[in-house]
C-alpha atoms as a PDB file:
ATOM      1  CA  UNK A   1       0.000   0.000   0.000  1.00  0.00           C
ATOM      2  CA  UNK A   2       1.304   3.329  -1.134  1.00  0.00           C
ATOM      3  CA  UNK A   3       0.435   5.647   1.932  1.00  0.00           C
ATOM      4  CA  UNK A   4       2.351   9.025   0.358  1.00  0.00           C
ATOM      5  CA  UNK A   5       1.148   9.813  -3.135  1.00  0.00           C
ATOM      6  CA  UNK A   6       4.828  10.765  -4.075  1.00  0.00           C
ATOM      7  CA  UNK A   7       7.635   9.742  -6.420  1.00  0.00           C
ATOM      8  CA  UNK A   8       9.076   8.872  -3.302  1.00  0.00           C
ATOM      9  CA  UNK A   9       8.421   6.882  -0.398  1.00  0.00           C
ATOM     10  CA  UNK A  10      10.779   9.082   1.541  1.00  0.00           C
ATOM     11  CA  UNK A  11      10.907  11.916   2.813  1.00  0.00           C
ATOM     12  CA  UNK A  12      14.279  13.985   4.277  1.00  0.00           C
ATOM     13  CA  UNK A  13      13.352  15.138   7.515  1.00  0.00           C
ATOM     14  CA  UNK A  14      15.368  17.907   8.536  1.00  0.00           C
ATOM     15  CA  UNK A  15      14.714  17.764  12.401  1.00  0.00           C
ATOM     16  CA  UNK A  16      16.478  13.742  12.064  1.00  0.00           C
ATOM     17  CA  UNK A  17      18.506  14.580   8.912  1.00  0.00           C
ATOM     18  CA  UNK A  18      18.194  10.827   7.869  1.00  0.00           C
ATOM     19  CA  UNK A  19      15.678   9.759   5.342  1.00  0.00           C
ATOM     20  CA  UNK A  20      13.048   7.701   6.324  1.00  0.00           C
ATOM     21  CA  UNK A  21      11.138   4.944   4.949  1.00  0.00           C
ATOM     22  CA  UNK A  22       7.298   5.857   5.693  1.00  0.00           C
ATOM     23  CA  UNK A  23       5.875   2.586   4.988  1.00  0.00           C
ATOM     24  CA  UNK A  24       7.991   0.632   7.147  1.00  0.00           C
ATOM     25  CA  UNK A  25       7.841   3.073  10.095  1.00  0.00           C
ATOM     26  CA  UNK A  26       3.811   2.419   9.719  1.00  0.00           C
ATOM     27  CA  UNK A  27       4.427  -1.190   9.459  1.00  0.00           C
ATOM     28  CA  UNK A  28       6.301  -1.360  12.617  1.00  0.00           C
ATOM     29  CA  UNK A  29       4.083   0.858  14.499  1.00  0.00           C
ATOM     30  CA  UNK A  30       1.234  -1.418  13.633  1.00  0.00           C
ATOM     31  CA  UNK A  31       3.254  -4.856  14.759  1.00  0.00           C
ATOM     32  CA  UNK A  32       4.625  -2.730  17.868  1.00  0.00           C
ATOM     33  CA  UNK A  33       0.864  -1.538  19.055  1.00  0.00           C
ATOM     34  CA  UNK A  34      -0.151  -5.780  18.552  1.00  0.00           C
ATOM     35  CA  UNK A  35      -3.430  -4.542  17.135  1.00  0.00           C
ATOM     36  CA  UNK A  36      -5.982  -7.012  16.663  1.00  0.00           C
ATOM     37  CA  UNK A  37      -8.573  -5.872  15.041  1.00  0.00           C
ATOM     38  CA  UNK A  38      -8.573  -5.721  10.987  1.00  0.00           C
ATOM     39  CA  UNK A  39     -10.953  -3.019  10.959  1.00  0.00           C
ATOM     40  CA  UNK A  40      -8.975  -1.093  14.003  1.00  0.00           C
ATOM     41  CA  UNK A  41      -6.035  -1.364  11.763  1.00  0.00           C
ATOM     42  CA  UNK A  42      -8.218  -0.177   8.607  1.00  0.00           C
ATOM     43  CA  UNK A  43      -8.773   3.005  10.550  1.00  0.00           C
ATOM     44  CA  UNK A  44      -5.632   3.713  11.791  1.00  0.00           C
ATOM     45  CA  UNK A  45      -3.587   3.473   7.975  1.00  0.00           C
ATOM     46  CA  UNK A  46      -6.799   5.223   6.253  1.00  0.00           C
ATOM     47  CA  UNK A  47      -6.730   8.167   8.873  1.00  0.00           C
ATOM     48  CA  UNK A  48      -2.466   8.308   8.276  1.00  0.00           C
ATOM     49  CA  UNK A  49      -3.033   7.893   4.788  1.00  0.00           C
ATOM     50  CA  UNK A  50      -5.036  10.946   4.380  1.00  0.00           C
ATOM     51  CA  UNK A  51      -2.304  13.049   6.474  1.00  0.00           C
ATOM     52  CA  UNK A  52       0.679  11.743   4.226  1.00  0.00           C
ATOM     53  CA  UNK A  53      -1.881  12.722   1.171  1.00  0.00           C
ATOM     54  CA  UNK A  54      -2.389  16.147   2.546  1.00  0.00           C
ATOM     55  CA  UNK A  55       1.961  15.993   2.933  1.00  0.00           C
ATOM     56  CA  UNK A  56       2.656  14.921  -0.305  1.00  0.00           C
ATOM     57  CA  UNK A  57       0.301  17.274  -2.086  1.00  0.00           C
ATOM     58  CA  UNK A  58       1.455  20.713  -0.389  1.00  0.00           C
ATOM     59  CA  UNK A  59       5.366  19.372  -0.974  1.00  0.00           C
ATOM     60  CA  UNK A  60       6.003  19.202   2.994  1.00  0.00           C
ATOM     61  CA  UNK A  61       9.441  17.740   3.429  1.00  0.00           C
ATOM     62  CA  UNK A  62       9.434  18.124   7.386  1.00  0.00           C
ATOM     63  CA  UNK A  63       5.489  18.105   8.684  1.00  0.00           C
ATOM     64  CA  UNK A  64       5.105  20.627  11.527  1.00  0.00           C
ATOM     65  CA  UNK A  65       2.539  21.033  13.720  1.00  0.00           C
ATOM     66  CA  UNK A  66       1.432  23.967  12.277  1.00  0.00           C
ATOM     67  CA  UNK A  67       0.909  21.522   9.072  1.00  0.00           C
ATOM     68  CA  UNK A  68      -1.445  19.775  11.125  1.00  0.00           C
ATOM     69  CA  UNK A  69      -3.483  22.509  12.111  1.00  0.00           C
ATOM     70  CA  UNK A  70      -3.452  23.598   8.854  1.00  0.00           C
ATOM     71  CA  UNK A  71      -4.857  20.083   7.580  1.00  0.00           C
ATOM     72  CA  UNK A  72      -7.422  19.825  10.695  1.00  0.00           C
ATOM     73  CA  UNK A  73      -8.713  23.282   8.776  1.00  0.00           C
ATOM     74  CA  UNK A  74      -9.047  21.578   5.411  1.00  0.00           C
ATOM     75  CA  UNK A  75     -10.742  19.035   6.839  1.00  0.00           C
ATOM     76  CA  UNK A  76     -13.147  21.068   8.362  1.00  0.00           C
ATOM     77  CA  UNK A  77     -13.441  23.277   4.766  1.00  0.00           C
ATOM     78  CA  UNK A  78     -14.171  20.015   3.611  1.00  0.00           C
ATOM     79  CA  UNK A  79     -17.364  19.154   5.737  1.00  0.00           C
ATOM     80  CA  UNK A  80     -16.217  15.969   7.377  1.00  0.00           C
ATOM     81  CA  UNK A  81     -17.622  15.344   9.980  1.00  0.00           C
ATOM     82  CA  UNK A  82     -16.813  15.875  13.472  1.00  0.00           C
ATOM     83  CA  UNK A  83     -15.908  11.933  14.852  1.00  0.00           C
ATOM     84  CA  UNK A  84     -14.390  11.492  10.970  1.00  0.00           C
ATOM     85  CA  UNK A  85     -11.765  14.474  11.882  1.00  0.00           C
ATOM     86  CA  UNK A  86     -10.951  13.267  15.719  1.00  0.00           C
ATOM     87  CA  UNK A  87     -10.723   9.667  14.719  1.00  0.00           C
ATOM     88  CA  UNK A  88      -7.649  11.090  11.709  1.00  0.00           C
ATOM     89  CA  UNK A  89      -6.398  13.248  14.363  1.00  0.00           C
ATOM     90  CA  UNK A  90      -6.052  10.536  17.462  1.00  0.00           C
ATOM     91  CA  UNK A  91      -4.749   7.717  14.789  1.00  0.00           C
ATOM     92  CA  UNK A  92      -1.800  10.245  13.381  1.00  0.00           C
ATOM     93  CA  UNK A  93      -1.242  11.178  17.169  1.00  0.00           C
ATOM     94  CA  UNK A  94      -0.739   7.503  18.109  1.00  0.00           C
ATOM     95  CA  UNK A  95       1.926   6.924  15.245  1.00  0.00           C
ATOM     96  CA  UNK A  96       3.874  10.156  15.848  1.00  0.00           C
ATOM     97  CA  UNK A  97       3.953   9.121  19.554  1.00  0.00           C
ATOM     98  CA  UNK A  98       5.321   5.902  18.862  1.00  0.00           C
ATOM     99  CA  UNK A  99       7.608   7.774  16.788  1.00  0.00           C
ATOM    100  CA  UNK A 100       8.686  10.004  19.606  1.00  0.00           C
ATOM    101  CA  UNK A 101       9.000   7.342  21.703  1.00  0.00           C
ATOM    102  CA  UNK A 102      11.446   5.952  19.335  1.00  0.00           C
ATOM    103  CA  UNK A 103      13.134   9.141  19.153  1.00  0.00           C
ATOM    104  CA  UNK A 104      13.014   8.959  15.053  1.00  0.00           C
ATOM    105  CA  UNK A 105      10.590  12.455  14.820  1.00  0.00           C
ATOM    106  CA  UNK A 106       8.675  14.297  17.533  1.00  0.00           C
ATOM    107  CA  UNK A 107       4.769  14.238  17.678  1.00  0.00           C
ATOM    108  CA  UNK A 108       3.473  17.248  15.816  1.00  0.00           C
ATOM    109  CA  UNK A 109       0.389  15.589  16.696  1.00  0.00           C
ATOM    110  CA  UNK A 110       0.639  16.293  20.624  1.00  0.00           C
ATOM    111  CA  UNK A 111      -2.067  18.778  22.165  1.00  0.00           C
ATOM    112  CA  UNK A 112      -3.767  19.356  19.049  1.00  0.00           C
ATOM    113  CA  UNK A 113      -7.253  19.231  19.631  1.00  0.00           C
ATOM    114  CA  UNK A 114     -10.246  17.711  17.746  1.00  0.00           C
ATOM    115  CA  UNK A 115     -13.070  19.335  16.499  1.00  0.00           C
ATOM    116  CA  UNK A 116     -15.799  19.455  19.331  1.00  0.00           C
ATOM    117  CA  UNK A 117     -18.957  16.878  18.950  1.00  0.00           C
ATOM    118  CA  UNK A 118     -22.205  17.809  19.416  1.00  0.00           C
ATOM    119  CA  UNK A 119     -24.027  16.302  22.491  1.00  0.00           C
ATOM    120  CA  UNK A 120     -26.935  15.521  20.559  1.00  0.00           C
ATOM    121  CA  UNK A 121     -27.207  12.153  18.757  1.00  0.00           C
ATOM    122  CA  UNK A 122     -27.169  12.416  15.171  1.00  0.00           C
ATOM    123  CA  UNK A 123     -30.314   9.408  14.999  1.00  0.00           C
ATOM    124  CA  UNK A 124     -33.463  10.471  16.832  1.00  0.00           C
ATOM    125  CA  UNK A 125     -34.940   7.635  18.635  1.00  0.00           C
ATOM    126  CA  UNK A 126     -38.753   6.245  18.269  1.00  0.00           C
ATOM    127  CA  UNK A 127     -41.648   6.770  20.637  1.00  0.00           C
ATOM    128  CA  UNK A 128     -42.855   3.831  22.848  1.00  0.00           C
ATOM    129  CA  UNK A 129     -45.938   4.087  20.668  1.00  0.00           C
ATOM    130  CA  UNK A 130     -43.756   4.373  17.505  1.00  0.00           C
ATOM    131  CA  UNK A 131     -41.480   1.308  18.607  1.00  0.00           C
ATOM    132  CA  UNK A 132     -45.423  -0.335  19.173  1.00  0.00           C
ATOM    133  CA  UNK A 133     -46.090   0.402  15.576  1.00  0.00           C
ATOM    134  CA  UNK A 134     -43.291  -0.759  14.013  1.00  0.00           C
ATOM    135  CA  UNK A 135     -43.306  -3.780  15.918  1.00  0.00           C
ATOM    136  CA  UNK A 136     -46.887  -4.484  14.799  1.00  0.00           C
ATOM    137  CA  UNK A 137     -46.777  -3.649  11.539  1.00  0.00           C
ATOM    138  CA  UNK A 138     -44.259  -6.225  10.237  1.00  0.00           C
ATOM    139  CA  UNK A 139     -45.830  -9.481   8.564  1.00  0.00           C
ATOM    140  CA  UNK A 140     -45.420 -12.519   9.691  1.00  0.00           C
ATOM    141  CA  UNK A 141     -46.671 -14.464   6.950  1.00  0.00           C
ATOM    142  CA  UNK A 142     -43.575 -15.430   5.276  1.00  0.00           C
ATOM    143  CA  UNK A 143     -39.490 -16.610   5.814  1.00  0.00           C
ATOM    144  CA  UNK A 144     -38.469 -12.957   4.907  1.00  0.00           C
ATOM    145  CA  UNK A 145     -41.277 -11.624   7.283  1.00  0.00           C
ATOM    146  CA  UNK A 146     -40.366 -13.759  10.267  1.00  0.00           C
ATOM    147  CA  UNK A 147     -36.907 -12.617   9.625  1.00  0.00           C
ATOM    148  CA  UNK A 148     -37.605  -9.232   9.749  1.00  0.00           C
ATOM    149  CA  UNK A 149     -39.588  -9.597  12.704  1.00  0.00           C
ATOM    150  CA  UNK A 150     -37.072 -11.540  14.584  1.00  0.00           C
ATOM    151  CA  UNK A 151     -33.884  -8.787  13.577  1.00  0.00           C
ATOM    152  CA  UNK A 152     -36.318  -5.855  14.559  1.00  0.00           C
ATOM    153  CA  UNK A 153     -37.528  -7.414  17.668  1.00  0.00           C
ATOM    154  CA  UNK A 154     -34.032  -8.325  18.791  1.00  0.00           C
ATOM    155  CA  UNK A 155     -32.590  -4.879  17.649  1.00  0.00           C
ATOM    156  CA  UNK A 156     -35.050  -2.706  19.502  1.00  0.00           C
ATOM    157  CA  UNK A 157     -35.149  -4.696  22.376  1.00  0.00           C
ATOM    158  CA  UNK A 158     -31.085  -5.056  23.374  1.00  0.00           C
ATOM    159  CA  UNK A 159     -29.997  -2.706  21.720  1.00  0.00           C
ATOM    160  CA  UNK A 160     -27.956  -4.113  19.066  1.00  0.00           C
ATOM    161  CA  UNK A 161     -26.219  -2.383  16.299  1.00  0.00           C
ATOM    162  CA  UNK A 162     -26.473  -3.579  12.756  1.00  0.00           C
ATOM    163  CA  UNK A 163     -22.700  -5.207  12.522  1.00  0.00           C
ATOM    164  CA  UNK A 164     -23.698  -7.429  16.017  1.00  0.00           C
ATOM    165  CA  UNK A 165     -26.866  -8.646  14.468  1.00  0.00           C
ATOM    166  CA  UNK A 166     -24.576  -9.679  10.954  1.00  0.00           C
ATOM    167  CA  UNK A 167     -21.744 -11.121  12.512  1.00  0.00           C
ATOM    168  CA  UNK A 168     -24.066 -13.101  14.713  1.00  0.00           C
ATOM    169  CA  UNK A 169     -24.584 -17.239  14.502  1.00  0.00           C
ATOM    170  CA  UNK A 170     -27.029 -19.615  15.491  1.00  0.00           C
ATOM    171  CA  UNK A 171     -24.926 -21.329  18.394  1.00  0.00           C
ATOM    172  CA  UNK A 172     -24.082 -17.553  19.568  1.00  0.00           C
ATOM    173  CA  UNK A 173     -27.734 -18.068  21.511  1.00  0.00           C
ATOM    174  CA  UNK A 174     -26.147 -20.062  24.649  1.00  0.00           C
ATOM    175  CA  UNK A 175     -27.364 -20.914  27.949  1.00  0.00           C
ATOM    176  CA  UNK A 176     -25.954 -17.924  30.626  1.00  0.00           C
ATOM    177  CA  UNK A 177     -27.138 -18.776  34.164  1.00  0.00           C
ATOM    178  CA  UNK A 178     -30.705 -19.569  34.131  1.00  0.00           C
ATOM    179  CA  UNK A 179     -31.150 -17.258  30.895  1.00  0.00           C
ATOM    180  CA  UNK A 180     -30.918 -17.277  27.605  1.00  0.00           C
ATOM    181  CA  UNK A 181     -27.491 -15.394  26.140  1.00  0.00           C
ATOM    182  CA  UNK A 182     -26.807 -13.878  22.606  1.00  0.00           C
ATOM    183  CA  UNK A 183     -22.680 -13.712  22.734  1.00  0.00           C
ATOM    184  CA  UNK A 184     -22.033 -10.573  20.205  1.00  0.00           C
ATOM    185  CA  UNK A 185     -18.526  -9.541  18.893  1.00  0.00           C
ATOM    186  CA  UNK A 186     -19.195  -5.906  19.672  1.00  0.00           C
ATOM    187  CA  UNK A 187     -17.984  -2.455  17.782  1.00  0.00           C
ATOM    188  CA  UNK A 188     -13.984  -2.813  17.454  1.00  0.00           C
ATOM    189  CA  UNK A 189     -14.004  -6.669  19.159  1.00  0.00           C
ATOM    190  CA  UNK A 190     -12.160  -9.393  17.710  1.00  0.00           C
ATOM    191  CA  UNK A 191     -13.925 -12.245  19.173  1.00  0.00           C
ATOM    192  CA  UNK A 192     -17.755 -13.015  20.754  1.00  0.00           C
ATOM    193  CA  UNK A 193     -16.461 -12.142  24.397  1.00  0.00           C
ATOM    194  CA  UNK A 194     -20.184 -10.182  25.185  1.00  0.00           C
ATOM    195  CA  UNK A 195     -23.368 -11.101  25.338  1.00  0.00           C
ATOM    196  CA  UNK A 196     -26.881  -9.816  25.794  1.00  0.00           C
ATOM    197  CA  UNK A 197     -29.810 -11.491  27.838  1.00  0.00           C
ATOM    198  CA  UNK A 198     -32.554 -12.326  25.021  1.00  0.00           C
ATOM    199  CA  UNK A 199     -35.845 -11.846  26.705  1.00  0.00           C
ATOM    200  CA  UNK A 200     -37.579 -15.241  26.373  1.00  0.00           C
ATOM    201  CA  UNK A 201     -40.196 -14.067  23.820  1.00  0.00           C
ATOM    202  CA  UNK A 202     -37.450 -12.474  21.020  1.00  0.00           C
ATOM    203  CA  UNK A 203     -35.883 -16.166  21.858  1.00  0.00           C
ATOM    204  CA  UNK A 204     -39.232 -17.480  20.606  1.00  0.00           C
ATOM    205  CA  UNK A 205     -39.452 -14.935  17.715  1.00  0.00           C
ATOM    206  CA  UNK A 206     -36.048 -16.069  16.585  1.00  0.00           C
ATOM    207  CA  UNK A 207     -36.571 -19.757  16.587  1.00  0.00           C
ATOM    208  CA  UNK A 208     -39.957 -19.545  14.961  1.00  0.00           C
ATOM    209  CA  UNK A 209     -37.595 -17.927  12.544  1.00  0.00           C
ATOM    210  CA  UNK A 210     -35.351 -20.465  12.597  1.00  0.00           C
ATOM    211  CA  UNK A 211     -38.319 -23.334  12.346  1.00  0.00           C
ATOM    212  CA  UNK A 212     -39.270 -22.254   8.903  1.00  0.00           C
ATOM    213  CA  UNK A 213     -35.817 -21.603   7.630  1.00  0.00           C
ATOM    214  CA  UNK A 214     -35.840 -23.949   4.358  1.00  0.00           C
ATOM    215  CA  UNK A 215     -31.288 -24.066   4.188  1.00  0.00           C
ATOM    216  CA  UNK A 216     -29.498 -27.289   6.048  1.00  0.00           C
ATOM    217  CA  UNK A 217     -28.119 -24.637   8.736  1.00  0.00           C
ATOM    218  CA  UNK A 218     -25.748 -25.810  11.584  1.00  0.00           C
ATOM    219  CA  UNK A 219     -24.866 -24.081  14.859  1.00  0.00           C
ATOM    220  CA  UNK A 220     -22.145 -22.393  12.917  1.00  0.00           C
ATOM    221  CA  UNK A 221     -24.786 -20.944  10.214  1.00  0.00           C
ATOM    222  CA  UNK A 222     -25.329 -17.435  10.203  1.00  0.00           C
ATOM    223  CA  UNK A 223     -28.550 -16.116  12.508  1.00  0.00           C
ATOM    224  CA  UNK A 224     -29.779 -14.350   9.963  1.00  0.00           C
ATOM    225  CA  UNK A 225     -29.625 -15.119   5.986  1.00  0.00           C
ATOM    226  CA  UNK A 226     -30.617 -13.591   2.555  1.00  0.00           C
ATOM    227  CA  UNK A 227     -33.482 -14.340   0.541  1.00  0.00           C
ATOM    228  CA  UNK A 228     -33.061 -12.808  -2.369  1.00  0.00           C
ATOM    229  CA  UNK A 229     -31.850 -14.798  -5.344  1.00  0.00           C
ATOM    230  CA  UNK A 230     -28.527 -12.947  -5.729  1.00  0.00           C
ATOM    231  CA  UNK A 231     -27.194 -14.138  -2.016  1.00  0.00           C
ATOM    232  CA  UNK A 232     -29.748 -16.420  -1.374  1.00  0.00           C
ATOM    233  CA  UNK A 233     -28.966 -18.331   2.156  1.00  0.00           C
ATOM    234  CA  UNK A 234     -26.017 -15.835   2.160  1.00  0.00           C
ATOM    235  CA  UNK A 235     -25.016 -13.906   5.906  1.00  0.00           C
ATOM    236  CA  UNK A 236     -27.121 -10.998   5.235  1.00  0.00           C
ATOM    237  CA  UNK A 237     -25.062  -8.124   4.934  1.00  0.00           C
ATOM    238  CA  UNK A 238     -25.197  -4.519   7.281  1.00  0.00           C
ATOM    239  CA  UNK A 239     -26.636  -2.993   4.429  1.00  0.00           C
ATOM    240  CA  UNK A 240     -29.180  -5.536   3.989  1.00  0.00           C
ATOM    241  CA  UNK A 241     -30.000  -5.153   7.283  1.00  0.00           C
ATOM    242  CA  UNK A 242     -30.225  -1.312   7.354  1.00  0.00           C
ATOM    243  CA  UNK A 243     -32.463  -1.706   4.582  1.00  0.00           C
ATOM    244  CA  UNK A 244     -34.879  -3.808   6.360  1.00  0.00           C
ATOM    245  CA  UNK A 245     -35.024  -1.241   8.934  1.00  0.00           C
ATOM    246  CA  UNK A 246     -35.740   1.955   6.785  1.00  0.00           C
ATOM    247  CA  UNK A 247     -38.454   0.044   4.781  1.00  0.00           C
ATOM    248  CA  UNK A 248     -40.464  -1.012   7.890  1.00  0.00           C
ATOM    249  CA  UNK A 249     -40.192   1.990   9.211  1.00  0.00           C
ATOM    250  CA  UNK A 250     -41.159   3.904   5.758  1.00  0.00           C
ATOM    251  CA  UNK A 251     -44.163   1.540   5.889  1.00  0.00           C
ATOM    252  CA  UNK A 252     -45.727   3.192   8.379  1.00  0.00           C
ATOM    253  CA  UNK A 253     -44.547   6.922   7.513  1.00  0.00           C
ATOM    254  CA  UNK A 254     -41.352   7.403   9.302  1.00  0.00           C
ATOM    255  CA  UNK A 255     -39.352   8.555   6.648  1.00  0.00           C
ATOM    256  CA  UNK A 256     -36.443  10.921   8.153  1.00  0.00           C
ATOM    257  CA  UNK A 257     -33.206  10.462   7.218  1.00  0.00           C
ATOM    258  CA  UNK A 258     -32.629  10.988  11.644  1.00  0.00           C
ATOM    259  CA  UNK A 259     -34.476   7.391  11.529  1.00  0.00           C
ATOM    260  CA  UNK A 260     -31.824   4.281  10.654  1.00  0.00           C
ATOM    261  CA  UNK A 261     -31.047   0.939  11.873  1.00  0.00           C
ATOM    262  CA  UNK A 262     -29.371   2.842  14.569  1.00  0.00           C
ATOM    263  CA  UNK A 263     -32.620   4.254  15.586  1.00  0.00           C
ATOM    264  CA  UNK A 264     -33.300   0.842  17.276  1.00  0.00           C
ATOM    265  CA  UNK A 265     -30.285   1.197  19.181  1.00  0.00           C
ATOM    266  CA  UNK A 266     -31.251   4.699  20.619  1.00  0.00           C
ATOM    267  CA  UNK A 267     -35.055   3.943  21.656  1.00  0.00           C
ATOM    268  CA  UNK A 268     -33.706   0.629  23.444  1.00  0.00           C
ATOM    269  CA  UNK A 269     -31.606   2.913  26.000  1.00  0.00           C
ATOM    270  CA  UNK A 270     -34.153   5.790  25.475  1.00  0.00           C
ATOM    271  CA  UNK A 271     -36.655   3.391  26.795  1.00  0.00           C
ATOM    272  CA  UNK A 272     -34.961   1.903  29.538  1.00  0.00           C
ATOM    273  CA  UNK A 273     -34.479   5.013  31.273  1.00  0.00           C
ATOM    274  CA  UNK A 274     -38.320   5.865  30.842  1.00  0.00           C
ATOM    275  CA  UNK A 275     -39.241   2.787  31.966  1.00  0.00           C
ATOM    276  CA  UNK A 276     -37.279   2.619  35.502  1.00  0.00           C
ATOM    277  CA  UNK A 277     -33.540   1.235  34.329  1.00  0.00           C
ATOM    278  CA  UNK A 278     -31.098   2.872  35.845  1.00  0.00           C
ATOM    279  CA  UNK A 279     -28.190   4.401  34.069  1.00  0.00           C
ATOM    280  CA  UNK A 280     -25.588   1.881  35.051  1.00  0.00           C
ATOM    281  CA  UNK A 281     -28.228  -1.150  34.040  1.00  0.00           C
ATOM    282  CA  UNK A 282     -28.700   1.365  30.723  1.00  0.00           C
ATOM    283  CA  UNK A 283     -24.283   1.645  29.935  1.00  0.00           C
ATOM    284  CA  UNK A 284     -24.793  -2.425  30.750  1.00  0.00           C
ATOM    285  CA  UNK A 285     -27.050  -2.617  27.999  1.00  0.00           C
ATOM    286  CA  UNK A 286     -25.298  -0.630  25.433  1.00  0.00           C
ATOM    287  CA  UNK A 287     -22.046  -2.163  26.575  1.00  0.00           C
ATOM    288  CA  UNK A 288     -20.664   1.703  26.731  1.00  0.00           C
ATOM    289  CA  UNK A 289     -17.213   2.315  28.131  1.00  0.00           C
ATOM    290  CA  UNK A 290     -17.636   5.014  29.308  1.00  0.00           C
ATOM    291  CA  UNK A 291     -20.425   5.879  31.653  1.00  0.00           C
ATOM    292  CA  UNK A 292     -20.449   9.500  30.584  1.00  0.00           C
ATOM    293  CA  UNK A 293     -21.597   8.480  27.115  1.00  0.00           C
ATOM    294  CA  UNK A 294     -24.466   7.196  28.172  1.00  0.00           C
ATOM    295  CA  UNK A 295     -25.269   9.686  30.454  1.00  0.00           C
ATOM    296  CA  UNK A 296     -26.504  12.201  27.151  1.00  0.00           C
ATOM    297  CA  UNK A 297     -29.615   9.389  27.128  1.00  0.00           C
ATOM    298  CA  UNK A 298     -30.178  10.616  30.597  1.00  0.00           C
ATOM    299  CA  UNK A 299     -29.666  14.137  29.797  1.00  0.00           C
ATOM    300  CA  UNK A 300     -32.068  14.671  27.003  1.00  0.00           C
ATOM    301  CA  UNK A 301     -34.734  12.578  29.001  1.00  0.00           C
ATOM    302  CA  UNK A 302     -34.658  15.118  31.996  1.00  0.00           C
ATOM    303  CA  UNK A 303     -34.349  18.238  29.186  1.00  0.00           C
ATOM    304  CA  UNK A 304     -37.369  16.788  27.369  1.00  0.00           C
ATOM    305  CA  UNK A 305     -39.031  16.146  30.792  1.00  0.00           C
ATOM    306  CA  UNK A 306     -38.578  19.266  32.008  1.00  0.00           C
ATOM    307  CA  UNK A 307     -41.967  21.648  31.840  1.00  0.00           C
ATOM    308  CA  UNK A 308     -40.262  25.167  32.438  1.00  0.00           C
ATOM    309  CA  UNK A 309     -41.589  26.093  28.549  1.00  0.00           C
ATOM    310  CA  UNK A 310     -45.105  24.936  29.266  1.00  0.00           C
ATOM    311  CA  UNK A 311     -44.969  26.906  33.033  1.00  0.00           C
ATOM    312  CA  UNK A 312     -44.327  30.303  31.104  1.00  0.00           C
ATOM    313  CA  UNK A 313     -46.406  29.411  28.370  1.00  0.00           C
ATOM    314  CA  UNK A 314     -49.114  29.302  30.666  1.00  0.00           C
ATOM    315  CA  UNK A 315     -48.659  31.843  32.656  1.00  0.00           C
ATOM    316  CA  UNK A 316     -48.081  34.262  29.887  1.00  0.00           C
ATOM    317  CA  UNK A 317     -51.207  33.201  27.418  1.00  0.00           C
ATOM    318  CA  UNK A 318     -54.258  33.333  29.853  1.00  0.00           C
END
C-alpha cells in the first residue's frame, strides 16, 4: 500500500537529517501496538493515509505542527464530519507518539485538539408508541417476514447495532445462568467475548424464525440469511440489514433520514431510562465504556421532561 502519493516513499526530515522509509515506520508501528482488530487497523492506515496525502500534495518535506493545524482546517473546509476528523487526528497522534517514543521524529500531533462533537445524537430515537407500531406492523406471513420480525424485535429490544446482528450465529444463543445469552462480537471486538440477555419471547421470535428456515443450517450458520436470489442463504449483509429497517419503518410513515437501523439502538436505552432502568443497568445494555456516554440518554430525558416552557407558556397566554 502506497500511503504518500509521491515519487518517493521518503521523505528527508530535517529535524532527524536521515531519510526515512514511511511505509515501514507504519508497518512497525502497527506490529509494535499488537493490534488485533482488521478493521482497528483499517482506521488507523486510512486516517495516516489521508495526512501523508495532505503531505505529499502541499510538498512538505518536514510536517510541523502547524501543518497539522493547517490540515485539521481543510478538513473542516471540507465538511467531514466531526468523529471522521478526531478519529484522523487521534490515529496520526498515536503513530507520531510511537515515533517520539522511538526518538526517530517528535509528535506534531501532541495537544492538538479535535473538532468538538455535538451532544446531541445524530439518529433520533422512536416513541414507545412508535417502537409499538413498528413492531406491529411487520408481517409474519412469510421466511423474509419472520426474519424481519425476529432482527427488529431483537434490535429494539437489546440494543444491538447492525454489525452485532450480521456477525451473529445460530450457536451464539447459549445458555448464561438460568437465561438465555446472545454472545455478540461488539464495535472494534475481535472475538464473541459479550453477550446480551434475550428476553424469552425475542428467543421465541427467533426460533420460529429459525423453524421455517428452508437451508441445512448448523450451529455455525449465520442467525440471519438472505433471501433474495442474488445471495440467497447468504449472511445478510449490514446494508441488507439497514435496509430492512428503513423500509419497515417507511411503511408506516417514518421517513427521516434521523431514523436508521441505529434508531433501534437509541429507543432501546431511550426506553430503559423511561421505563425505571437505571443508568448503570442502561451503559450495561449498550455495553458503553464510558459511563459518561451514556449519560446524554439521561440528559435529554430530563431536558425533554422538564416543563419550564409549558410553566411560562401558561402563565403568559391566559
Amino acid at each position: 500500500m502506497n500511503i504518500i502519493n509521491n515519487s518517493s516513499n521518503s521523505y528527508n526530515l530535517e529535524t532527524t537529517s536521515i531519510n526515512i522509509e514511511w511505509e515501514q515506520l507504519i508497518k512497525n508501528w502497527i506490529s509494535y501496538s499488537d493490534l488485533q482488530s482488521p478493521e482497528t487497523i483499517k482506521t488507523y492506515l486510512t486516517s495516516i493515509r489521508q495526512f501523508f496525502s495532505y503531505v505529499g500534495q502541499n510538498n512538505i518535506s518536514s510536517p510541523t505542527r502547524e501543518n497539522v493545524i493547517s490540515w485539521r482546517e481543510q478538513l473542516i473546509q471540507e465538511s467531514k464530519s466531526s468523529s471522521t476528523i478526531n478519529t484522523y487526528l487521534i490515529s496520526c497522534r498515536k503513530f507520531f507518539d510511537y515515533l517520539e517514543g522511538q526518538k526517530i521524529y517528535p509528535n506534531i500531533f501532541k495537544n492538538v485538539k479535535g473538532k468538538k462533537i455535538s451532544k446531541l445524537h445524530k439518529k433520533d430515537n422512536l416513541t414507545s408508541s412508535q417502537a409499538s407500531e413498528l413492531i406491529s406492523s411487520i408481517e409474519r406471513d412469510t421466511l423474509q417476514g419472520k426474519r424481519n420480525y425476529a432482527i427488529i424485535s431483537l434490535m429494539i429490544s437489546c440494543g444491538l447495532r447492525d454489525i452485532e446482528v450480521s456477525r451473529a450465529n445460530v450457536d451464539d444463543m447459549r445458555p448464561v445462568g438460568d437465561r438465555m445469552g446472545l454472545f455478540i462480537q461488539g464495535k472494534g471486538h475481535s472475538e464473541k467475548d459479550d453477550f446480551v440477555v434475550l428476553p424469552s419471547r425475542i428467543e421465541y421470535i427467533i426460533r420460529e424464525y429459525l423453524s421455517n428456515r428452508e437451508d441445512e443450517y448448523d450451529y455455525d450458520s449465520p442467525l440471519f440469511i438472505s433471501t433474495s436470489n442474488r445471495s440467497l442463504n447468504k449472511r445478510l449483509s449490514t446494508r441488507s440489514i439497514s435496509k430492512v429497517v428503513k423500509t419497515s419503518l417507511s411503511n408506516i410513515g417514518l421517513n427521516s433520514n434521523r431514523l436508521t437501523a441505529h434508531s433501534l439502538r437509541h429507543t432501546a436505552a431511550t426506553l430503559n431510562l423511561l421505563n425505571g432502568g437505571t443508568l448503570e443497568q442502561t451503559q450495561n445494555l449498550l455495553r458503553h465504556e464510558n459511563i459518561s456516554t451514556t449519560m446524554i440518554y439521561s440528559h435529554h430525558i430530563e431536558t425533554a421532561s422538564n416543563d419550564s416552557t409549558e410553566r411560562i407558556a401558561d402563565l403568559i397566554f391566559k
